[in-house]
Every structure is written in structure tokens, then in C-alpha cells.
PDB file of N, CA and C in Angstrom:
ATOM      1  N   UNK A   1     106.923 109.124  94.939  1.00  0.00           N
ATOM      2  CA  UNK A   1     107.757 109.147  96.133  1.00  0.00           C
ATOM      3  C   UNK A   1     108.643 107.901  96.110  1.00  0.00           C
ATOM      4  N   UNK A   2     109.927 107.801  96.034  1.00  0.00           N
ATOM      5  CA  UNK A   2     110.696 106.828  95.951  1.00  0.00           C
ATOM      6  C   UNK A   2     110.400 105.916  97.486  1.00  0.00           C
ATOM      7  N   UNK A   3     111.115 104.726  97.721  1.00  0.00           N
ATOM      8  CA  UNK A   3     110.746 103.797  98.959  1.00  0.00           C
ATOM      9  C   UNK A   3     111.557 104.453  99.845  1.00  0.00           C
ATOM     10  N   UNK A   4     112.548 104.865  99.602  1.00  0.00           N
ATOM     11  CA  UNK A   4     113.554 105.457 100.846  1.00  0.00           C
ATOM     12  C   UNK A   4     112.514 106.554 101.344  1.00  0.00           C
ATOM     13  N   UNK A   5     112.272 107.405 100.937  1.00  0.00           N
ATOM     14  CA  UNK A   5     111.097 108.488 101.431  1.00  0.00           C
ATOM     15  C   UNK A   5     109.907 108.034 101.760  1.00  0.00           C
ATOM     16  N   UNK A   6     109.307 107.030 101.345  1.00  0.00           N
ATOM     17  CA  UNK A   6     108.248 106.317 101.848  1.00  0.00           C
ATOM     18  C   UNK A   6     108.494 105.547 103.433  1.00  0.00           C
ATOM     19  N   UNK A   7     109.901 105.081 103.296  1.00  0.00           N
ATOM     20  CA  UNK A   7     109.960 104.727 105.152  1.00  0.00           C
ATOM     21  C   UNK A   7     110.132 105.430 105.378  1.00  0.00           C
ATOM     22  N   UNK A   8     110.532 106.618 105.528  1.00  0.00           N
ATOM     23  CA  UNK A   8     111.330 107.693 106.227  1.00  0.00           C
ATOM     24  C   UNK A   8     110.193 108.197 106.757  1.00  0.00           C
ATOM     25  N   UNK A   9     108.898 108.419 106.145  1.00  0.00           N
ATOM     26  CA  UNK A   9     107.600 108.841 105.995  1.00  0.00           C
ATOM     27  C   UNK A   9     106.827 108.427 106.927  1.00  0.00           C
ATOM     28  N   UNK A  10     106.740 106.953 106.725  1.00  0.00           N
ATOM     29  CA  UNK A  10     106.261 105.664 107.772  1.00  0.00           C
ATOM     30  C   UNK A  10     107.059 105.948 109.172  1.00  0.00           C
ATOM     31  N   UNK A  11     108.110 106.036 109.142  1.00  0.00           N
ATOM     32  CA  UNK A  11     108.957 106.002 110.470  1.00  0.00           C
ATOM     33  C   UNK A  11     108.404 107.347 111.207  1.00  0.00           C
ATOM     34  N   UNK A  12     108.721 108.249 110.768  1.00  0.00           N
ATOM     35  CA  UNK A  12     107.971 109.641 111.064  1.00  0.00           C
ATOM     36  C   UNK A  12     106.413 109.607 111.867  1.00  0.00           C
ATOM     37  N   UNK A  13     105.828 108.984 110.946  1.00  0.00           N
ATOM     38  CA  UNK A  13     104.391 108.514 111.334  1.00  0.00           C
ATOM     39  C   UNK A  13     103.753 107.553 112.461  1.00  0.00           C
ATOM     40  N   UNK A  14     104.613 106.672 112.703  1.00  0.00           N
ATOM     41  CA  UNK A  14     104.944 105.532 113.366  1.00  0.00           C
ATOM     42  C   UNK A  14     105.397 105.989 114.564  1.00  0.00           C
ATOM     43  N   UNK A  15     106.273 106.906 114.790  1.00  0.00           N
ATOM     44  CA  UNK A  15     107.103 107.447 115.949  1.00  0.00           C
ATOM     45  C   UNK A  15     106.290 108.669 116.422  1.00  0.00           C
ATOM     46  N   UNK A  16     105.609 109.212 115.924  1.00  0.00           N
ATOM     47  CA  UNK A  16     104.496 110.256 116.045  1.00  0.00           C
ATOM     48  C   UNK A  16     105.463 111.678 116.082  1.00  0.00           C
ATOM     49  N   UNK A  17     106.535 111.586 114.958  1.00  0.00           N
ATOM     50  CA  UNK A  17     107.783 112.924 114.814  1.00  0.00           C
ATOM     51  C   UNK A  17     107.198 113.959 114.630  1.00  0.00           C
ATOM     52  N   UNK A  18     106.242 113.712 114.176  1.00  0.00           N
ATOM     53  CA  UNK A  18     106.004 115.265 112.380  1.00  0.00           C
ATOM     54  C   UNK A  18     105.953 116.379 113.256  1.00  0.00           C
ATOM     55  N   UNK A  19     106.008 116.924 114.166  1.00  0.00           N
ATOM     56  CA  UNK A  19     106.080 117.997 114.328  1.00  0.00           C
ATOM     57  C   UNK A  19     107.284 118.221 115.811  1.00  0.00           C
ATOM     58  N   UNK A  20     108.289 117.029 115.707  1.00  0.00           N
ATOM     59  CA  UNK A  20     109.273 117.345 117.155  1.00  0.00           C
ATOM     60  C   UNK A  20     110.393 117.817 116.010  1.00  0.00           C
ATOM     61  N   UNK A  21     110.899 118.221 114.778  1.00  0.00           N
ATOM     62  CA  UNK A  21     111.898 118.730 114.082  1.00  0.00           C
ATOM     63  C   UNK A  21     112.659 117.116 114.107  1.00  0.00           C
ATOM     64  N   UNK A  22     112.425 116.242 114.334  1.00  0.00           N
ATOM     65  CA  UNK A  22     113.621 114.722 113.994  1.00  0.00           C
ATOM     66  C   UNK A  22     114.087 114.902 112.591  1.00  0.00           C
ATOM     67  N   UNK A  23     114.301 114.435 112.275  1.00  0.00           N
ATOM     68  CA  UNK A  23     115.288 114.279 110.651  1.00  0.00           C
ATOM     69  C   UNK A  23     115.716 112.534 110.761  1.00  0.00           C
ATOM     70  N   UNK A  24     115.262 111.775 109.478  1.00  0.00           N
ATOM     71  CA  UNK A  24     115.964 110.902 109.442  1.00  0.00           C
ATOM     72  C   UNK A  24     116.592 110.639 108.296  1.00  0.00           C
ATOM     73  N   UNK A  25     117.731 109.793 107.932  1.00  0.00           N
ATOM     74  CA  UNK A  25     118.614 110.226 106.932  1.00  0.00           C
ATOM     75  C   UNK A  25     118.789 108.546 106.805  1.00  0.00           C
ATOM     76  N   UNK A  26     119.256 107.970 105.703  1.00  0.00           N
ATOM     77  CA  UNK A  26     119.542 106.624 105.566  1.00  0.00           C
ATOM     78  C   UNK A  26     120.868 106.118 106.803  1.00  0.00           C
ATOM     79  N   UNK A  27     121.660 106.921 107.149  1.00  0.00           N
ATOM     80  CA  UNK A  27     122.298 106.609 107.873  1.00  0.00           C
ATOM     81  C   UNK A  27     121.657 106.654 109.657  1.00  0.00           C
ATOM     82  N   UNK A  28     120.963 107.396 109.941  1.00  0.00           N
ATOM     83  CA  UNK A  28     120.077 107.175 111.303  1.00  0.00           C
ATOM     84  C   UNK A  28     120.365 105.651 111.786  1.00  0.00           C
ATOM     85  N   UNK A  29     120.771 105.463 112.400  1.00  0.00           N
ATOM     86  CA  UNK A  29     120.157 104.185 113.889  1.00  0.00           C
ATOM     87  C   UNK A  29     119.193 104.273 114.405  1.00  0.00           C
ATOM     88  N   UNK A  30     118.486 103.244 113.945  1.00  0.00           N
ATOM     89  CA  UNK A  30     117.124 102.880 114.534  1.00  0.00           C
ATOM     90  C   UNK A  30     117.314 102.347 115.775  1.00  0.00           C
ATOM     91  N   UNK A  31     117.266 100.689 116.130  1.00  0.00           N
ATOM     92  CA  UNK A  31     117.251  99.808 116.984  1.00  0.00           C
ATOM     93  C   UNK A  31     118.506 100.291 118.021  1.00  0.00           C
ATOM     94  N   UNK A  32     117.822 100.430 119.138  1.00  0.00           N
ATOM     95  CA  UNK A  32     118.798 100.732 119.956  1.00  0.00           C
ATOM     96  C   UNK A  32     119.554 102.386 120.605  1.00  0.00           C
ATOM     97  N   UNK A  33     118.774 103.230 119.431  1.00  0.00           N
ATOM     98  CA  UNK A  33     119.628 104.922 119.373  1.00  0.00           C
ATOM     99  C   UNK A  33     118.067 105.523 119.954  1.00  0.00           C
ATOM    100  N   UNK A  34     117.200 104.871 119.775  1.00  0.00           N
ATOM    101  CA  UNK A  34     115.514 105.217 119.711  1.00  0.00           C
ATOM    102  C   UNK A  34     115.041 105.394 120.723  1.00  0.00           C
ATOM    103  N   UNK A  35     114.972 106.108 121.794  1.00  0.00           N
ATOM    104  CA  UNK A  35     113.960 105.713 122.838  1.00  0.00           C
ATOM    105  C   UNK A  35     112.897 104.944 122.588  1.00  0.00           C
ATOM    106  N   UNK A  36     112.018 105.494 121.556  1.00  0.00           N
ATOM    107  CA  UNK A  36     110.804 104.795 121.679  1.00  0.00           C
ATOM    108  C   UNK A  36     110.786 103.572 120.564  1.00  0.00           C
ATOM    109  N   UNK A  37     112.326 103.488 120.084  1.00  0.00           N
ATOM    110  CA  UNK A  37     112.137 102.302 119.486  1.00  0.00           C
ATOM    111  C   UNK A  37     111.600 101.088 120.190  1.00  0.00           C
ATOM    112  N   UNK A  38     110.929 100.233 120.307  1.00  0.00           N
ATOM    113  CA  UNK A  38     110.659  99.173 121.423  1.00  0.00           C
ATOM    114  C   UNK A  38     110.491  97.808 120.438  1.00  0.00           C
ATOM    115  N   UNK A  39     109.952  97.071 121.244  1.00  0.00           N
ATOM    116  CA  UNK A  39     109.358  96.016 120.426  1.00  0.00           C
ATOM    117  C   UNK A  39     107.934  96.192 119.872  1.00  0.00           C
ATOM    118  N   UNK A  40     107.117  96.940 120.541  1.00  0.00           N
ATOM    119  CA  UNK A  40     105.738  97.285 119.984  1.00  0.00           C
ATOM    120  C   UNK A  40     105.817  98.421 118.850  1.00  0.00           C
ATOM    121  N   UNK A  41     107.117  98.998 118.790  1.00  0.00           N
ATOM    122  CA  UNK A  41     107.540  99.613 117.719  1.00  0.00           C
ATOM    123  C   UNK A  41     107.696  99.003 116.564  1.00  0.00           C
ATOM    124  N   UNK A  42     108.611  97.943 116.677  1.00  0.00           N
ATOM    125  CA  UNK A  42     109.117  96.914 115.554  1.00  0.00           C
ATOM    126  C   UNK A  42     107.434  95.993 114.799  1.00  0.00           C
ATOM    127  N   UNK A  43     106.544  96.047 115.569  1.00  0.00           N
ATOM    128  CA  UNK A  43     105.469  95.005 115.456  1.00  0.00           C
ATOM    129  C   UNK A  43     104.575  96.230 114.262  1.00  0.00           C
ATOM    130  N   UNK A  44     104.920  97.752 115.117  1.00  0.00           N
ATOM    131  CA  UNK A  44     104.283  98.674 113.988  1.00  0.00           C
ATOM    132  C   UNK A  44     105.121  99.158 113.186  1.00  0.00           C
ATOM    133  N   UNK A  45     105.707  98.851 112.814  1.00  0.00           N
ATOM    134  CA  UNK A  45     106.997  99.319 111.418  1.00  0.00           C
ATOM    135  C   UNK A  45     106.216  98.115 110.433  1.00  0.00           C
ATOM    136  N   UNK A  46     106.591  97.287 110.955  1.00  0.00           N
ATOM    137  CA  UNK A  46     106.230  95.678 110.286  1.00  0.00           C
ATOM    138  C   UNK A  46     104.686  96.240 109.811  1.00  0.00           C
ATOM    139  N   UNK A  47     103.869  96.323 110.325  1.00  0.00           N
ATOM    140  CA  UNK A  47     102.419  96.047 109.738  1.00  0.00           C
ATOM    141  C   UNK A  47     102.344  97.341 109.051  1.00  0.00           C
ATOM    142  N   UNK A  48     102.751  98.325 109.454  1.00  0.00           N
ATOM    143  CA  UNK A  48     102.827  99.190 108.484  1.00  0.00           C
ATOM    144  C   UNK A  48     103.240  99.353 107.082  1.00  0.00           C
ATOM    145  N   UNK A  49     104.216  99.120 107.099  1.00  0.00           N
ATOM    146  CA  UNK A  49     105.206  98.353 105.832  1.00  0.00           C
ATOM    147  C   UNK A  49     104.210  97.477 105.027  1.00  0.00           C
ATOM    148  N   UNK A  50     103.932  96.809 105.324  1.00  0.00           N
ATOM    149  CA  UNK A  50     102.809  95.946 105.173  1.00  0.00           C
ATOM    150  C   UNK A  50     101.779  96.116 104.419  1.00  0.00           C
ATOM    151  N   UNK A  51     101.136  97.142 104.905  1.00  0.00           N
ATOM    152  CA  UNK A  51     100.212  97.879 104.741  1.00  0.00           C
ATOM    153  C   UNK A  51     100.527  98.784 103.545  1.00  0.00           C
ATOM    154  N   UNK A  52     101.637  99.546 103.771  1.00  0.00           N
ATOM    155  CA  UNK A  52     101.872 100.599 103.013  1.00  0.00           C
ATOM    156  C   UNK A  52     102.465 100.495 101.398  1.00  0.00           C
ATOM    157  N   UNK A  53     102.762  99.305 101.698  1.00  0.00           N
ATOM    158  CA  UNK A  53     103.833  98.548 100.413  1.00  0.00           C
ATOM    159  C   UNK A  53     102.994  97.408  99.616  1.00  0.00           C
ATOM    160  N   UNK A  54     101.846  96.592 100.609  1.00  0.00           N
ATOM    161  CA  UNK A  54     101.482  95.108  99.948  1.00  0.00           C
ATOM    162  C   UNK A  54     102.604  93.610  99.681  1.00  0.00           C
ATOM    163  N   UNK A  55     103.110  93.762 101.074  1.00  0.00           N
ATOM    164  CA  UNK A  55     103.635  92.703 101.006  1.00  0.00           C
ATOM    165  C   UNK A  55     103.810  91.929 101.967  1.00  0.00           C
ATOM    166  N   UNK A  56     103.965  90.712 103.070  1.00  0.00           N
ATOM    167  CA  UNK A  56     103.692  90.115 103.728  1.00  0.00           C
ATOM    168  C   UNK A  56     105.271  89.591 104.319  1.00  0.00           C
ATOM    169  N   UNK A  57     105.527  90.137 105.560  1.00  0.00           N
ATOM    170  CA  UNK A  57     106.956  89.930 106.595  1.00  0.00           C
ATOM    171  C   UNK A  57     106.283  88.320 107.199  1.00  0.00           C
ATOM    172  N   UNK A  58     106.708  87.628 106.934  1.00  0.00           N
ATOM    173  CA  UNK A  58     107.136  86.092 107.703  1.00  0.00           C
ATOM    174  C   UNK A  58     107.834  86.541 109.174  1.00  0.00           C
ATOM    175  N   UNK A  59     107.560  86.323 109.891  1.00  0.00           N
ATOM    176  CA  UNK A  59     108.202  85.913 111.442  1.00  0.00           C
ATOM    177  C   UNK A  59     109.598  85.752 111.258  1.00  0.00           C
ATOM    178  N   UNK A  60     110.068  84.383 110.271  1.00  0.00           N
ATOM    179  CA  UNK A  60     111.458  83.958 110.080  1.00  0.00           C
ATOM    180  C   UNK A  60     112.003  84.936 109.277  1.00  0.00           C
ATOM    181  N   UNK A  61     111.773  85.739 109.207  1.00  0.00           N
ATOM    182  CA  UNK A  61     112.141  86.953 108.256  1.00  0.00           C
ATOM    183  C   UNK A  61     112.533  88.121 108.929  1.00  0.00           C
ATOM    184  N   UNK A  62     112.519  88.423 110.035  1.00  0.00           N
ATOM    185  CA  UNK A  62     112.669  89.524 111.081  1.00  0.00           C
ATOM    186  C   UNK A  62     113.683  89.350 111.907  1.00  0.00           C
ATOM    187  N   UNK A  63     114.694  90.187 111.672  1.00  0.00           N
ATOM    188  CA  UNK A  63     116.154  90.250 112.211  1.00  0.00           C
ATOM    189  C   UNK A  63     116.285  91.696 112.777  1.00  0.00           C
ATOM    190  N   UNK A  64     116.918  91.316 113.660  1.00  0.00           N
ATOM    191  CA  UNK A  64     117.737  92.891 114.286  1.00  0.00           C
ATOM    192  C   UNK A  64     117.872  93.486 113.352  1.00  0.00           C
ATOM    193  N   UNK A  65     118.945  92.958 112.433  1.00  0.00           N
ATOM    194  CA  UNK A  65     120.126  94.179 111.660  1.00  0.00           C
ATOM    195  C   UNK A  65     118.821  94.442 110.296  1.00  0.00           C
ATOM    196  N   UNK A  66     117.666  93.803 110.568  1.00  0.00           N
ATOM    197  CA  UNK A  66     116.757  94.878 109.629  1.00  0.00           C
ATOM    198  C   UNK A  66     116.807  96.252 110.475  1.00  0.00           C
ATOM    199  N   UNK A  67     116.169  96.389 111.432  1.00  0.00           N
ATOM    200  CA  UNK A  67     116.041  97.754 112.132  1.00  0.00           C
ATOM    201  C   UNK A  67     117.181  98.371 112.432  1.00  0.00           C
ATOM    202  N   UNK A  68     118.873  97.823 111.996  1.00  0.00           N
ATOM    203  CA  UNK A  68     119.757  98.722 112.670  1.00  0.00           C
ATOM    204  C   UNK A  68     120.076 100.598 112.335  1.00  0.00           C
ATOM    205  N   UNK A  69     119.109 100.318 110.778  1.00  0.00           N
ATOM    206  CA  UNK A  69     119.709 102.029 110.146  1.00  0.00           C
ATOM    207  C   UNK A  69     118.280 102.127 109.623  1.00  0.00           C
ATOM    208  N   UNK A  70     117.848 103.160 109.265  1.00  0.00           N
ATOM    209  CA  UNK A  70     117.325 103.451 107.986  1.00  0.00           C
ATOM    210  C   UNK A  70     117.455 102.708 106.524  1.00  0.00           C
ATOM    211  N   UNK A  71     118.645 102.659 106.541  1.00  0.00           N
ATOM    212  CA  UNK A  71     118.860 102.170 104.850  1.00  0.00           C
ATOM    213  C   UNK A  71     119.146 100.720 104.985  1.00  0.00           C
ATOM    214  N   UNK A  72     118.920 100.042 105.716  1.00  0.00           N
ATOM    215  CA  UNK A  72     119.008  98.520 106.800  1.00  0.00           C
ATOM    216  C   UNK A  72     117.490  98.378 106.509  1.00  0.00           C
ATOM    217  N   UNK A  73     116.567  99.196 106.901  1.00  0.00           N
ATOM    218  CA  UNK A  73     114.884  98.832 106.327  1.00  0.00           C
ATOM    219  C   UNK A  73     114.524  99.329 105.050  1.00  0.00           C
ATOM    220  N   UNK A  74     115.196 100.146 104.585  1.00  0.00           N
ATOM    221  CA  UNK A  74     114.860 100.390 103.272  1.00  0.00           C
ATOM    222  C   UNK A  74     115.581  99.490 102.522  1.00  0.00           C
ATOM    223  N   UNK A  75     116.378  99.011 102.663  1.00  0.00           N
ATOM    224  CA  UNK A  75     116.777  97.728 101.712  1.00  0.00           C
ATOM    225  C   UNK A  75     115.721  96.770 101.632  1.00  0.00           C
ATOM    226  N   UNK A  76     115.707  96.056 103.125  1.00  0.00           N
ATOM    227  CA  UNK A  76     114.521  94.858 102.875  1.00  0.00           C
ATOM    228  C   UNK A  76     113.361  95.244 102.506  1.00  0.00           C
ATOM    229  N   UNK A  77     112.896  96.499 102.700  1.00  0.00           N
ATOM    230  CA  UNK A  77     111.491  96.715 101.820  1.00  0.00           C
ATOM    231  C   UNK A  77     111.861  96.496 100.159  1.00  0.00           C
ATOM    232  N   UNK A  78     113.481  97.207  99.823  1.00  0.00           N
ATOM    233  CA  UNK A  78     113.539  97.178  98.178  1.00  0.00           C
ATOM    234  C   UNK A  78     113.540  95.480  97.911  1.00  0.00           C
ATOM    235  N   UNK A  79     114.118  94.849  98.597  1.00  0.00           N
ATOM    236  CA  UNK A  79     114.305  93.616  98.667  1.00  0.00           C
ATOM    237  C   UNK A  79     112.872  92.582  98.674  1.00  0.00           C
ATOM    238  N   UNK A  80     111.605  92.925  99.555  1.00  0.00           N
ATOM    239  CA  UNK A  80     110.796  92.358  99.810  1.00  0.00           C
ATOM    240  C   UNK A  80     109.850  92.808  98.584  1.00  0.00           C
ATOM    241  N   UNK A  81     110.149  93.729  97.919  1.00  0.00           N
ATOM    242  CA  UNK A  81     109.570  94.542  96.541  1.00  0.00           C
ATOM    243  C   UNK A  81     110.064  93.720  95.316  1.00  0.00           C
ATOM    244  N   UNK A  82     110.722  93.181  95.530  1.00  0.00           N
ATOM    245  CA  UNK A  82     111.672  93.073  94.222  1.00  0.00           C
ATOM    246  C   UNK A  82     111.386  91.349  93.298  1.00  0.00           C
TER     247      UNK A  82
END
């Protein structure tokens, strides 16, 4: 499963989608387009990621314009991978 499908996956999971028909696409808006985007959202993206990947988000490391798209968190995961 490539990483772009792996958040997309996580996000799905995270948001509790899998069965409301959502679709997310690298272009999606996260932060802000989301109802249930929140901050207790952002805290479970993060540990998830985390979790799901093996790698460790720093505090000073967490920016808005990570959460602004899809392909905005799938970068810094390729990025935090790399």
C-alpha cells in the first residue's frame, strides 16, 4: 500500500468514514473544510501516524499547513520517512 493510501486509510479510520461514502483525494481540505476536524482530531492523526508509520512528531514540528490538504500530510509523513 503506498503512504498516500495509507493516510487516506488512517484519515478514514480516524474520522470514523468507512461506511458514510466520503472520498478523499490528495487534493481534499482537511483543516478547516472538516467538521469534525478539531484539535482532538489533529492529536489523533498525529499518534496515529505515529503508530502506523514508526516515527516520532516533535511538538515544534506541527503546523497548520501540515493539515491543510491531504497531500499537505502525506508529504510530511514522506518527509518524516525519508
Amino acid at each position: 500500500m503506498s503512504i498516500n493510501d495509507s493516510v487516506i486509510t488512517l484519515l478514514i479510520e480516524v474520522f470514523q468514514f468507512q461506511n458514510k461514502g466520503f472520498q478523499f483525494s490528495t487534493d481534499t481540505p482537511l483543516l478547516g473544510s472538516i467538521p469534525e476536524f478539531d484539535s482532538m482530531a489533529v492529536v489523533s492523526i498525529i499518534t496515529a501516524l505515529e503508530n502506523r508509520f514508526g516515527f516520532i512528531v516533535d511538538d515544534d514540528e506541527i503546523d497548520a499547513s501540515i493539515f491543510a490538504t491531504v497531500g499537505s500530510l502525506v508529504a510530511f509523513v514522506e518527509q518524516k520517512l525519508a
